[in-house]
PDB file of N, CA and C in Angstrom:
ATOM      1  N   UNK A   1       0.830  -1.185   0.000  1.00  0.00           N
ATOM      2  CA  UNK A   1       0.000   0.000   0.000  1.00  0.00           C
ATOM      3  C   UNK A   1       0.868   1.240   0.000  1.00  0.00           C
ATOM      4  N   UNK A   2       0.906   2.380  -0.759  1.00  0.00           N
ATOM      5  CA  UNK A   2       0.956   4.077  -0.426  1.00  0.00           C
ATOM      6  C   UNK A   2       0.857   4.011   1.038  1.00  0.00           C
ATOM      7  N   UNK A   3       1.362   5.201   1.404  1.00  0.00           N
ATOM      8  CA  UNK A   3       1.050   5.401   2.782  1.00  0.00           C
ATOM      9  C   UNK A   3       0.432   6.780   2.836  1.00  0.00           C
ATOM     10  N   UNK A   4      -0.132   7.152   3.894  1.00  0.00           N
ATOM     11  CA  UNK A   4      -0.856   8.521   4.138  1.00  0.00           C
ATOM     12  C   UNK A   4      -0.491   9.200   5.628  1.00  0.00           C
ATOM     13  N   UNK A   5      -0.441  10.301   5.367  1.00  0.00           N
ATOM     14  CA  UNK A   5      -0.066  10.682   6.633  1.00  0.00           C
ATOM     15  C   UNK A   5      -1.451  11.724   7.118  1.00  0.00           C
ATOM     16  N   UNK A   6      -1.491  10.731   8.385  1.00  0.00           N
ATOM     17  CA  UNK A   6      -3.363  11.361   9.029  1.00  0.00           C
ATOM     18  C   UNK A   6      -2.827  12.776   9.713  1.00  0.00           C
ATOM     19  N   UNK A   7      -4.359  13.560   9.942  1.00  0.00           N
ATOM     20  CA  UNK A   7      -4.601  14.707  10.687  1.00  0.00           C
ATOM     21  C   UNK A   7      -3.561  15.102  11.860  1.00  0.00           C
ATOM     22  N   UNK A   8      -2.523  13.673  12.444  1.00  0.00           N
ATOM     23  CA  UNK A   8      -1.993  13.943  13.549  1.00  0.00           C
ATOM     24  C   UNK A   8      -0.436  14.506  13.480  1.00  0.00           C
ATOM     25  N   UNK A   9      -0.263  14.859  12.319  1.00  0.00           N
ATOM     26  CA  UNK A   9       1.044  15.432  11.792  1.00  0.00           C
ATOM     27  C   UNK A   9       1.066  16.919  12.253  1.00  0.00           C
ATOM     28  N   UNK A  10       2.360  16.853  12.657  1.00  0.00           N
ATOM     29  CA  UNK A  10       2.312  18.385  13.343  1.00  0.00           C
ATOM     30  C   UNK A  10       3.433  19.128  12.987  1.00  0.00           C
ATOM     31  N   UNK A  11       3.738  18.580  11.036  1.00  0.00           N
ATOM     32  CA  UNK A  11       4.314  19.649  10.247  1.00  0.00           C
ATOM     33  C   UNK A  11       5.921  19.896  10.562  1.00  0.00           C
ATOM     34  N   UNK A  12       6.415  18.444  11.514  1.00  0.00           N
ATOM     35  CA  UNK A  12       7.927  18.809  12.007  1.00  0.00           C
ATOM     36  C   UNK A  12       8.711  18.956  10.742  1.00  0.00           C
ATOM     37  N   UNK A  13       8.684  18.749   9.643  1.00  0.00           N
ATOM     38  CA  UNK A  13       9.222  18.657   8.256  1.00  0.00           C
ATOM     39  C   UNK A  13      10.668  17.633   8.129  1.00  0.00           C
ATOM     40  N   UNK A  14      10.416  16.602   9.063  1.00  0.00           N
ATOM     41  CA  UNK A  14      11.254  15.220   9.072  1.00  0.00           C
ATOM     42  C   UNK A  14      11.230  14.689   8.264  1.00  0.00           C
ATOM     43  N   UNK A  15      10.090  14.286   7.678  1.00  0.00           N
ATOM     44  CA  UNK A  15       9.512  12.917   6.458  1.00  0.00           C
ATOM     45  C   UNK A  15      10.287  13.288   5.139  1.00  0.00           C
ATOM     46  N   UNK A  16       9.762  14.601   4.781  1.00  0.00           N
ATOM     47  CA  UNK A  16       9.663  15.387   3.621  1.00  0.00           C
ATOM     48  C   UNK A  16      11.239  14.613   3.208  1.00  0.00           C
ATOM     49  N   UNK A  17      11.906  15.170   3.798  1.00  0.00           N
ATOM     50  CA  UNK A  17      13.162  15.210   3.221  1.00  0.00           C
ATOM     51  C   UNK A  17      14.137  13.551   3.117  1.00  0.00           C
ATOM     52  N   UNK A  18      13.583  12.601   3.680  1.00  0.00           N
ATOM     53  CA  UNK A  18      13.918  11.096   3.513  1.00  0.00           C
ATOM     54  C   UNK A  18      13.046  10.270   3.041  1.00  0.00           C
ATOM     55  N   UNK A  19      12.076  11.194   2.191  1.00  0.00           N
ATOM     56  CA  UNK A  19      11.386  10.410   0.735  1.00  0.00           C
ATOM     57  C   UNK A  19      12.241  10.164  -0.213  1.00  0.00           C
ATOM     58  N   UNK A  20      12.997   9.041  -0.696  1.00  0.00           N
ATOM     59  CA  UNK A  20      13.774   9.046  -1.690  1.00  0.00           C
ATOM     60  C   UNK A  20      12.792   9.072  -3.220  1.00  0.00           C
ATOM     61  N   UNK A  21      11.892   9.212  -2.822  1.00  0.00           N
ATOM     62  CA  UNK A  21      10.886   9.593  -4.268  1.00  0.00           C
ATOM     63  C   UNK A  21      10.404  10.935  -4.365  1.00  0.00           C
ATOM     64  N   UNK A  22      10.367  11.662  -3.888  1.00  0.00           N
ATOM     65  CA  UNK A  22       9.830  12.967  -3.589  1.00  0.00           C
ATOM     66  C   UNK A  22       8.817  12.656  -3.324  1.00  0.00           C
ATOM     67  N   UNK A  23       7.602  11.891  -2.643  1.00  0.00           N
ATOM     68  CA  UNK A  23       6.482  11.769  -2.917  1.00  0.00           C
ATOM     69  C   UNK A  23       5.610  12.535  -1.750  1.00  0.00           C
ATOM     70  N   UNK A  24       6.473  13.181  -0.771  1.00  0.00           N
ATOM     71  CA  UNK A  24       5.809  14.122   0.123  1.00  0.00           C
ATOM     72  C   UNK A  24       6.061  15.579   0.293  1.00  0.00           C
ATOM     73  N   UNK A  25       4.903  16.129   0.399  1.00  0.00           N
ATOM     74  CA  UNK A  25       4.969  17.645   0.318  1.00  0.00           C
ATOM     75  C   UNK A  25       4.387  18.308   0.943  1.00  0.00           C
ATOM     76  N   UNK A  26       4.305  19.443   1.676  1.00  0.00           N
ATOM     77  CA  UNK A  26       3.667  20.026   2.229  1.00  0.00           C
ATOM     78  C   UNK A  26       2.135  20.248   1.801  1.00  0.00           C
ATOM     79  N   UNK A  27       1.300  19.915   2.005  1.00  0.00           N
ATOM     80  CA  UNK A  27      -0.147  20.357   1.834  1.00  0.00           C
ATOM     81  C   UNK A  27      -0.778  21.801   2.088  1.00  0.00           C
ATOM     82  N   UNK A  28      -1.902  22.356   2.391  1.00  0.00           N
ATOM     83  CA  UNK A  28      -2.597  23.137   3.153  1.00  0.00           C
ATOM     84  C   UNK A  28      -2.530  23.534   4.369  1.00  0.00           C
ATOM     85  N   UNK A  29      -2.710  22.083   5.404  1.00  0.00           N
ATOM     86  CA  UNK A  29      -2.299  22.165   6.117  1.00  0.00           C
ATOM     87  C   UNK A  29      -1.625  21.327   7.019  1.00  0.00           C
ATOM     88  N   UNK A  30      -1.250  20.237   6.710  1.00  0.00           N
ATOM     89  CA  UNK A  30      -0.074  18.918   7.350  1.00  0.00           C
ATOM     90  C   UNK A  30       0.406  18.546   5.675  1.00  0.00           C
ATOM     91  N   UNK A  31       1.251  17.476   5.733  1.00  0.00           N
ATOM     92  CA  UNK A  31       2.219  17.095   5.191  1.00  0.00           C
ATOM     93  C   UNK A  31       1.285  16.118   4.500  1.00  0.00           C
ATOM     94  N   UNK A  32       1.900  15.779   3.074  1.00  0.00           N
ATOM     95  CA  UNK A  32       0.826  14.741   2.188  1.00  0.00           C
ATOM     96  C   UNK A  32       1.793  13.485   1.255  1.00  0.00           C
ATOM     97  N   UNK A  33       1.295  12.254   1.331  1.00  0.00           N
ATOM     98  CA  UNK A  33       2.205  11.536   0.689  1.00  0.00           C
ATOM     99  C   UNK A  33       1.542  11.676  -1.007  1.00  0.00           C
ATOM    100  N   UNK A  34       1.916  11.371  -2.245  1.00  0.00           N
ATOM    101  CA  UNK A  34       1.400  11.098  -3.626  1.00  0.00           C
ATOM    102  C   UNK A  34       1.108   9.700  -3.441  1.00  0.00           C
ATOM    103  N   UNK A  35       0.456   8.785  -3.892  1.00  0.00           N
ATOM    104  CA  UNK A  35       0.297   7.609  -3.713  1.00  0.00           C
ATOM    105  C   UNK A  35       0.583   7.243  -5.035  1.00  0.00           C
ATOM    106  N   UNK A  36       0.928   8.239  -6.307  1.00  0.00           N
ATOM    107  CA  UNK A  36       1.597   7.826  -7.450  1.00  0.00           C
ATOM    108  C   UNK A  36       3.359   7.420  -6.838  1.00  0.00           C
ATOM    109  N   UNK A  37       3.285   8.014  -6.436  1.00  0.00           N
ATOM    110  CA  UNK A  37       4.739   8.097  -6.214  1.00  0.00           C
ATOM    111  C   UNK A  37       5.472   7.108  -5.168  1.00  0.00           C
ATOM    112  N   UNK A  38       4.633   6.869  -4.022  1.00  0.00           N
ATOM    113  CA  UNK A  38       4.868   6.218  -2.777  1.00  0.00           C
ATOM    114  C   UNK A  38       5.083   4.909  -2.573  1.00  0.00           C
ATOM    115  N   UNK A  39       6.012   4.050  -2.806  1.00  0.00           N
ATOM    116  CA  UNK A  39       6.432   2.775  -2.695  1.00  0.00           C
ATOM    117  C   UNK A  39       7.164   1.931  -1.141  1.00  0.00           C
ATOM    118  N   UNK A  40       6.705   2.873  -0.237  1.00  0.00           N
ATOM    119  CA  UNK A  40       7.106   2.508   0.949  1.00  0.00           C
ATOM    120  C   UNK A  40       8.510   2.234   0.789  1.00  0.00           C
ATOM    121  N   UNK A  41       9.386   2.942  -0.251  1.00  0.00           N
ATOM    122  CA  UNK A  41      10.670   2.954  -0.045  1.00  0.00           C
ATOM    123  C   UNK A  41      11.556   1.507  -0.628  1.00  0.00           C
ATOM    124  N   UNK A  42      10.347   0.526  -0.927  1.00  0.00           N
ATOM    125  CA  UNK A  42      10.575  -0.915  -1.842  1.00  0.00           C
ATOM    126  C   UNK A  42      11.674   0.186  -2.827  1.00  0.00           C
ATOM    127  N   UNK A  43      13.008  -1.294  -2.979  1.00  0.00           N
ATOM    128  CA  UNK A  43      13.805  -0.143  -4.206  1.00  0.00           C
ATOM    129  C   UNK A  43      14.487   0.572  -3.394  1.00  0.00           C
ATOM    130  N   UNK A  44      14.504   1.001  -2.488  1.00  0.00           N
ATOM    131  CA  UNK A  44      15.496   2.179  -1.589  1.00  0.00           C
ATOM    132  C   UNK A  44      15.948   1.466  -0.324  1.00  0.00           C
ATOM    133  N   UNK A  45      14.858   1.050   0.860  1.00  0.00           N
ATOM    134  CA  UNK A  45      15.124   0.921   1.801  1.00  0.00           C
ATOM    135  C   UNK A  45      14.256  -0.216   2.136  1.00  0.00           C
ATOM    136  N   UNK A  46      14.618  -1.140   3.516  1.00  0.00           N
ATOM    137  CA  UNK A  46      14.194  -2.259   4.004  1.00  0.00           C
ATOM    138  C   UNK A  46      12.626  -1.792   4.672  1.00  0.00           C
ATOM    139  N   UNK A  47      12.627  -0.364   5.229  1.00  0.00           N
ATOM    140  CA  UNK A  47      11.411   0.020   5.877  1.00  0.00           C
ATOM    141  C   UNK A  47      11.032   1.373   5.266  1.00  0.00           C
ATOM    142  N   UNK A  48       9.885   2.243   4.969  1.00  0.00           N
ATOM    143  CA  UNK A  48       9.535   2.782   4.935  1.00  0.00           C
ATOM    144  C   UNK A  48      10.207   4.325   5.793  1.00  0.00           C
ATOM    145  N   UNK A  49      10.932   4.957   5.443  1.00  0.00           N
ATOM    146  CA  UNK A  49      11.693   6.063   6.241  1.00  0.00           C
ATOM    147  C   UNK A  49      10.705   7.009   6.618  1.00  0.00           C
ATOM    148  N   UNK A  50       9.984   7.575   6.057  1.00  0.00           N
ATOM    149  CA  UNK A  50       9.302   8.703   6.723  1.00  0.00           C
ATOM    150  C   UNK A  50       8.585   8.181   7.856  1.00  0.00           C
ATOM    151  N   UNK A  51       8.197   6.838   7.934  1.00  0.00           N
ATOM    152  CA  UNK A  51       7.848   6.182   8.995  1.00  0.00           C
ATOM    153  C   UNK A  51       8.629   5.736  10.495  1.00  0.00           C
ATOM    154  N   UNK A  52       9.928   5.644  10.057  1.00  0.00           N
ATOM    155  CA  UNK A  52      11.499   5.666  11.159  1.00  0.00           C
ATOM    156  C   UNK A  52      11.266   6.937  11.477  1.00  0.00           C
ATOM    157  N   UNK A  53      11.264   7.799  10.806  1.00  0.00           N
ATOM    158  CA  UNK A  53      11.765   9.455  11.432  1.00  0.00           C
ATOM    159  C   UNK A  53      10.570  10.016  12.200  1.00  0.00           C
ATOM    160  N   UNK A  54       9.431   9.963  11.785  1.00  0.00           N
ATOM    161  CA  UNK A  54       8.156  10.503  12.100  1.00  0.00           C
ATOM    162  C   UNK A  54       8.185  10.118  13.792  1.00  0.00           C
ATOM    163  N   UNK A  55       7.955  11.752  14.696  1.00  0.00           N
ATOM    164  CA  UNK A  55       7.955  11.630  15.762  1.00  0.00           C
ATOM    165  C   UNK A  55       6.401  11.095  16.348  1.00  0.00           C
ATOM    166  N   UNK A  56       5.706  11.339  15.448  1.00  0.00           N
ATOM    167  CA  UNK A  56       4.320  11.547  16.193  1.00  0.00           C
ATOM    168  C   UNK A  56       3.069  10.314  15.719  1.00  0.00           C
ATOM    169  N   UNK A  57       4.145   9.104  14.992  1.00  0.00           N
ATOM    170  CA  UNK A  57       3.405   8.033  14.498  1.00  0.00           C
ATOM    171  C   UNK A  57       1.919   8.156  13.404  1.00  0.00           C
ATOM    172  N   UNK A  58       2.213   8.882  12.741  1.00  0.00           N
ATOM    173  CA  UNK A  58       0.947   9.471  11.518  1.00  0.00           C
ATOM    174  C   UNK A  58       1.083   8.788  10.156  1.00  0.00           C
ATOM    175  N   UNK A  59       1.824   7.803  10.501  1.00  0.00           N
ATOM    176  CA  UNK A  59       1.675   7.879   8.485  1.00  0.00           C
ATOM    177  C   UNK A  59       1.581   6.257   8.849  1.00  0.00           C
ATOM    178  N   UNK A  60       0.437   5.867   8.311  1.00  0.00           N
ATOM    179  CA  UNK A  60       0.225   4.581   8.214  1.00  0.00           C
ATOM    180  C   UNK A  60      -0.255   4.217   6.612  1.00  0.00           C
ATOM    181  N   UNK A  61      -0.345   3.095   6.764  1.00  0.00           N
ATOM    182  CA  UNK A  61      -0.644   2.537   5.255  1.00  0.00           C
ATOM    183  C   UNK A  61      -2.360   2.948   4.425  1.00  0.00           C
ATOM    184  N   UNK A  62      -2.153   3.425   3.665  1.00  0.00           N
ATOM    185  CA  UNK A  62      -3.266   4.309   2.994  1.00  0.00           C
ATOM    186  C   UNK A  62      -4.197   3.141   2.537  1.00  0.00           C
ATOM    187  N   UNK A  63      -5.354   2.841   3.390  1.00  0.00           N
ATOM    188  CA  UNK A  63      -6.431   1.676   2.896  1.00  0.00           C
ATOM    189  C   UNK A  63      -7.372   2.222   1.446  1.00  0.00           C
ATOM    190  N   UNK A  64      -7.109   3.211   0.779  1.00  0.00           N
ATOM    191  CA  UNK A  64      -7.371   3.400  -0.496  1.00  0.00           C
ATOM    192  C   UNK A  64      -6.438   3.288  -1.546  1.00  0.00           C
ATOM    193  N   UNK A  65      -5.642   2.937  -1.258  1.00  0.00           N
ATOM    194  CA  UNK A  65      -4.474   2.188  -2.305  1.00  0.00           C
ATOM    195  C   UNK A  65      -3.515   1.016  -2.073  1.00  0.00           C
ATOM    196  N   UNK A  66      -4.457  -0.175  -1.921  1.00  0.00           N
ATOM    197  CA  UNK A  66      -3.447  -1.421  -1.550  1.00  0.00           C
ATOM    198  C   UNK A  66      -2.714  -1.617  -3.038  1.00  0.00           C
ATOM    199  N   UNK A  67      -1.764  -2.183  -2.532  1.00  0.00           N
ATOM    200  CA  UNK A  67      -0.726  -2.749  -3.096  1.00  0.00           C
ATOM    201  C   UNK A  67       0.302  -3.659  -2.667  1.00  0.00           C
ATOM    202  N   UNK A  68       0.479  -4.241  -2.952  1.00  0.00           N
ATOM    203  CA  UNK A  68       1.837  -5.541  -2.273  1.00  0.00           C
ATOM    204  C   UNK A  68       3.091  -5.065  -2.439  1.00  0.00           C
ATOM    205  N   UNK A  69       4.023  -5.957  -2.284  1.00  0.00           N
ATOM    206  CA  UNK A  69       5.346  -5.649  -2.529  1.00  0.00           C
ATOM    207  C   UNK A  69       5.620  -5.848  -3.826  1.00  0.00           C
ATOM    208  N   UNK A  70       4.975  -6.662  -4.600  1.00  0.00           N
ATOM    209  CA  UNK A  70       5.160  -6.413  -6.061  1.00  0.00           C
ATOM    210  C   UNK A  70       4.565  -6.003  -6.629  1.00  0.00           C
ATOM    211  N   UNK A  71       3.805  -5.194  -6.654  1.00  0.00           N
ATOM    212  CA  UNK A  71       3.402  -3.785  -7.295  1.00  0.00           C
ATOM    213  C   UNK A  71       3.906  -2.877  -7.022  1.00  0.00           C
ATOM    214  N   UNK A  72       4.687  -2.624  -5.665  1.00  0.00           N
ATOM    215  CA  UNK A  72       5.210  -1.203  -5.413  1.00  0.00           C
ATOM    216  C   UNK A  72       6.691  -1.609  -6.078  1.00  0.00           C
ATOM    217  N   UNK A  73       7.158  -2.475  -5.830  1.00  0.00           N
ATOM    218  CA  UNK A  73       8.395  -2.721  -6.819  1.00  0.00           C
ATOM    219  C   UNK A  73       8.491  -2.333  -8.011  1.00  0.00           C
ATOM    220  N   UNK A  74       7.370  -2.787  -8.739  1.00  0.00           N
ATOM    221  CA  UNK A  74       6.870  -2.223  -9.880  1.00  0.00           C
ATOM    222  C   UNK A  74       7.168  -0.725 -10.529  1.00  0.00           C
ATOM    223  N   UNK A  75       6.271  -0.182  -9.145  1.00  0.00           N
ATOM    224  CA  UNK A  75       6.096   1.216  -8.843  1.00  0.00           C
ATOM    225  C   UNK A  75       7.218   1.758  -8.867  1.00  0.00           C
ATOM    226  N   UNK A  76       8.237   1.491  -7.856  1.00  0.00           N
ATOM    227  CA  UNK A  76       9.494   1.824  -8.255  1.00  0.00           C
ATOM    228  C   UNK A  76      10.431   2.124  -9.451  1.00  0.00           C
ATOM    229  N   UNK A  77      10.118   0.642 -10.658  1.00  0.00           N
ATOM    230  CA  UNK A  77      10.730   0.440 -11.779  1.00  0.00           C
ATOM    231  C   UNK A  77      10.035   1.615 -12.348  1.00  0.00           C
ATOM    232  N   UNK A  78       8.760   1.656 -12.314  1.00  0.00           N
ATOM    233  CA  UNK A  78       8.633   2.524 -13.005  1.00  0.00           C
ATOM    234  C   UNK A  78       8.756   4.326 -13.220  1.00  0.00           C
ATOM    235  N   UNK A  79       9.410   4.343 -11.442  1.00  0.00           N
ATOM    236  CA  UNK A  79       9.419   5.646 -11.608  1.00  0.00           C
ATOM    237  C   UNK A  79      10.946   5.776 -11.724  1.00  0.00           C
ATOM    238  N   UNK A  80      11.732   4.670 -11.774  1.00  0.00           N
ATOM    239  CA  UNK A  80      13.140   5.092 -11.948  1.00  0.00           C
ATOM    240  C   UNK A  80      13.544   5.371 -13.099  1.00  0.00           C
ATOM    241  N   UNK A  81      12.496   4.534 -14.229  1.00  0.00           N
ATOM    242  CA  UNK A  81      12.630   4.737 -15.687  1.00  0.00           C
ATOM    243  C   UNK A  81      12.067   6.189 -16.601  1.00  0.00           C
ATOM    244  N   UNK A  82      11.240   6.704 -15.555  1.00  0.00           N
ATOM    245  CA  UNK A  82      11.123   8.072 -15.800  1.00  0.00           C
ATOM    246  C   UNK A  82      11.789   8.970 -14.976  1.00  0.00           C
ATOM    247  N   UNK A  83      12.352   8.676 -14.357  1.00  0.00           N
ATOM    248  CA  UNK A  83      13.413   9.949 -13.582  1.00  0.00           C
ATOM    249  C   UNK A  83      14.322  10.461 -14.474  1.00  0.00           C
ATOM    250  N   UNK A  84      14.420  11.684 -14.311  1.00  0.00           N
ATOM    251  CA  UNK A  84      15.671  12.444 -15.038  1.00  0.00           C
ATOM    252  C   UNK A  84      16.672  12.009 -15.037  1.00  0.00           C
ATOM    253  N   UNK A  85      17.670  12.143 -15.362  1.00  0.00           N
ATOM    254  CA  UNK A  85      19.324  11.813 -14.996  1.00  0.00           C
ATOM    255  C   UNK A  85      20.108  12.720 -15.492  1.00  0.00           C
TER     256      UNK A  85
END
């Protein structure tokens, strides 16, 4: 699954920056994952990082976009093949 980060984010701007996808950004008003983008770090890392760093336990797995580990793998391939270089 994408992950989402709920109402209980309190904007420390930790996550943002150990998305190795860019897939989080500041919102309106808390912090927002892309769920195009969001591979729980499959491809980068063993765990999900914005989830290690996050002081305040908010970002859980987004129940409107399941996905397994091989789809987000996927997900990955596919966004590495469109990344710039």
């Amino acid at each position: 699954m994408a992950l989402m980060i709920t109402d209980e984010c309190i904007n420390c701007d930790v996550c943002e920056p150990e998305c190795p996808n860019q897939a989080i950004a500041l919102g309106l008003e808390i912090y927002q994952i892309d769920p195009h983008k969001c591979t729980e770090c499959v491809g980068h890392f063993d765990t999900p990082q914005c989830v290690q760093v996050c002081p305040v336990a908010c970002i859980p797995a987004d129940p409107q976009h399941p996905e397994d580990r091989a789809t987000l793998w996927q997900k990955f391939q596919r966004l590495r093949a469109t990344a710039p270089t």
